[in-house]
N, C-alpha and C. Protein backbone atom coordinates (compact mmCIF):
# COMPACT_ATOMS: atom_id res chain seq x y z
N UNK A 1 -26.27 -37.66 -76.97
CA UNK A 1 -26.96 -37.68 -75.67
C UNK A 1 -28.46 -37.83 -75.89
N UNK A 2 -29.18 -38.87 -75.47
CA UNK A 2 -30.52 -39.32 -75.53
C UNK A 2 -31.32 -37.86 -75.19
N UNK A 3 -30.86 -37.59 -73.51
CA UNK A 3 -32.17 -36.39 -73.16
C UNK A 3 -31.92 -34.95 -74.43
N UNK A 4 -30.64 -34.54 -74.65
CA UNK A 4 -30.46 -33.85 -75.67
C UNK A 4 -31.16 -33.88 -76.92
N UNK A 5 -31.06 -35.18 -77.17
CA UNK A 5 -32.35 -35.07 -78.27
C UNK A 5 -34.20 -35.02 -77.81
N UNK A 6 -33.77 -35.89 -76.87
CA UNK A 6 -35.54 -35.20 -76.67
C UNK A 6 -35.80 -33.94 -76.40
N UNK A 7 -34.92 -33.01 -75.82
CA UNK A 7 -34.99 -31.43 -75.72
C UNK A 7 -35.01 -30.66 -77.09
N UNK A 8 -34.44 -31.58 -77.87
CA UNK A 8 -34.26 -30.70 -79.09
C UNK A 8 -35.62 -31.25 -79.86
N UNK A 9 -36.19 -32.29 -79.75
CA UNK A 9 -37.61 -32.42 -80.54
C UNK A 9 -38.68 -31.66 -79.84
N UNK A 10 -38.76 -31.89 -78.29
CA UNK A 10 -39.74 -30.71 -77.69
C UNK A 10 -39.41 -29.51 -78.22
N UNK A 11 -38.22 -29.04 -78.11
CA UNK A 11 -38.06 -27.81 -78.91
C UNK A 11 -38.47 -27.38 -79.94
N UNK A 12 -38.39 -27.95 -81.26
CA UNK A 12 -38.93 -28.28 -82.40
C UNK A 12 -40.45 -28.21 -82.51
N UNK A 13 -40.94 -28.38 -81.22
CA UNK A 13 -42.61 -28.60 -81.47
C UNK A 13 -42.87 -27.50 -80.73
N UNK A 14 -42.19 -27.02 -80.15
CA UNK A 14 -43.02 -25.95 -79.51
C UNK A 14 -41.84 -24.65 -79.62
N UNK A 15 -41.22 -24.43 -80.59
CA UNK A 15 -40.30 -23.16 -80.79
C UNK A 15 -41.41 -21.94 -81.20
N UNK A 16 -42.00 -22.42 -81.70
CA UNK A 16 -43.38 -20.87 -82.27
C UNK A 16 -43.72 -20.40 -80.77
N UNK A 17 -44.30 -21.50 -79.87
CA UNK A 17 -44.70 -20.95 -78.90
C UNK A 17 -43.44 -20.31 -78.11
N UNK A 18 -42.81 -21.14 -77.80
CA UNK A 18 -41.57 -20.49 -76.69
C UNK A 18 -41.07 -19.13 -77.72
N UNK A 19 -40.56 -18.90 -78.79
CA UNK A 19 -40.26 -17.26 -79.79
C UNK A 19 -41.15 -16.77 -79.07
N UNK A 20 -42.50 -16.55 -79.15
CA UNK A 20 -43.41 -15.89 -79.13
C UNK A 20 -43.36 -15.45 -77.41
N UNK A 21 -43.07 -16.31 -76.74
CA UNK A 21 -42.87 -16.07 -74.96
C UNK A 21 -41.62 -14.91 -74.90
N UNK A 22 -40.55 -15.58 -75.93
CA UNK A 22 -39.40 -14.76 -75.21
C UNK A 22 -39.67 -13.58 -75.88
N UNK A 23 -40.30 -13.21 -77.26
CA UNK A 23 -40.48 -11.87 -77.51
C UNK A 23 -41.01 -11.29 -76.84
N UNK A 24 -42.62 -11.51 -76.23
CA UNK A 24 -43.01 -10.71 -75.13
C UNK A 24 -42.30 -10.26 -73.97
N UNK A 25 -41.73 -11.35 -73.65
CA UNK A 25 -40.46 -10.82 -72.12
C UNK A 25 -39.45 -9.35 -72.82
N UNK A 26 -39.12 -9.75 -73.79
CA UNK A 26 -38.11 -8.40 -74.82
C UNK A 26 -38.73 -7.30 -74.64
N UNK A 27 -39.74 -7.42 -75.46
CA UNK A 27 -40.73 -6.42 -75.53
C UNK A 27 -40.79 -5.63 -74.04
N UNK A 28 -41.76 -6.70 -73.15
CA UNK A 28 -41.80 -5.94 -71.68
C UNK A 28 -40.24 -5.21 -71.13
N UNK A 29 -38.98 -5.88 -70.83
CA UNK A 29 -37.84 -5.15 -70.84
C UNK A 29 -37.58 -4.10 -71.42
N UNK A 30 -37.57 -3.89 -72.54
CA UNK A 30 -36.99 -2.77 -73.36
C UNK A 30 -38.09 -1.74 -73.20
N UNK A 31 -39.56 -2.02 -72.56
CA UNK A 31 -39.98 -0.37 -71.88
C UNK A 31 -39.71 0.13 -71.54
């Protein structure tokens, strides 16, 4: 699937940033 791969290269380029988003959301929850 074409868009599948472009989701998975945006992904790829920006996984540090998005980890780093969903840890904070974790973080805030589990207060």
């Amino acid at each position: 699937n074409k868009s599948d791969k472009k989701f998975y290269t945006w992904y790829k380029k920006h996984s540090k940033a998005f980890y780093d988003i969903l840890t904070k959301i974790t973080i805030l929850i589990s207060r």
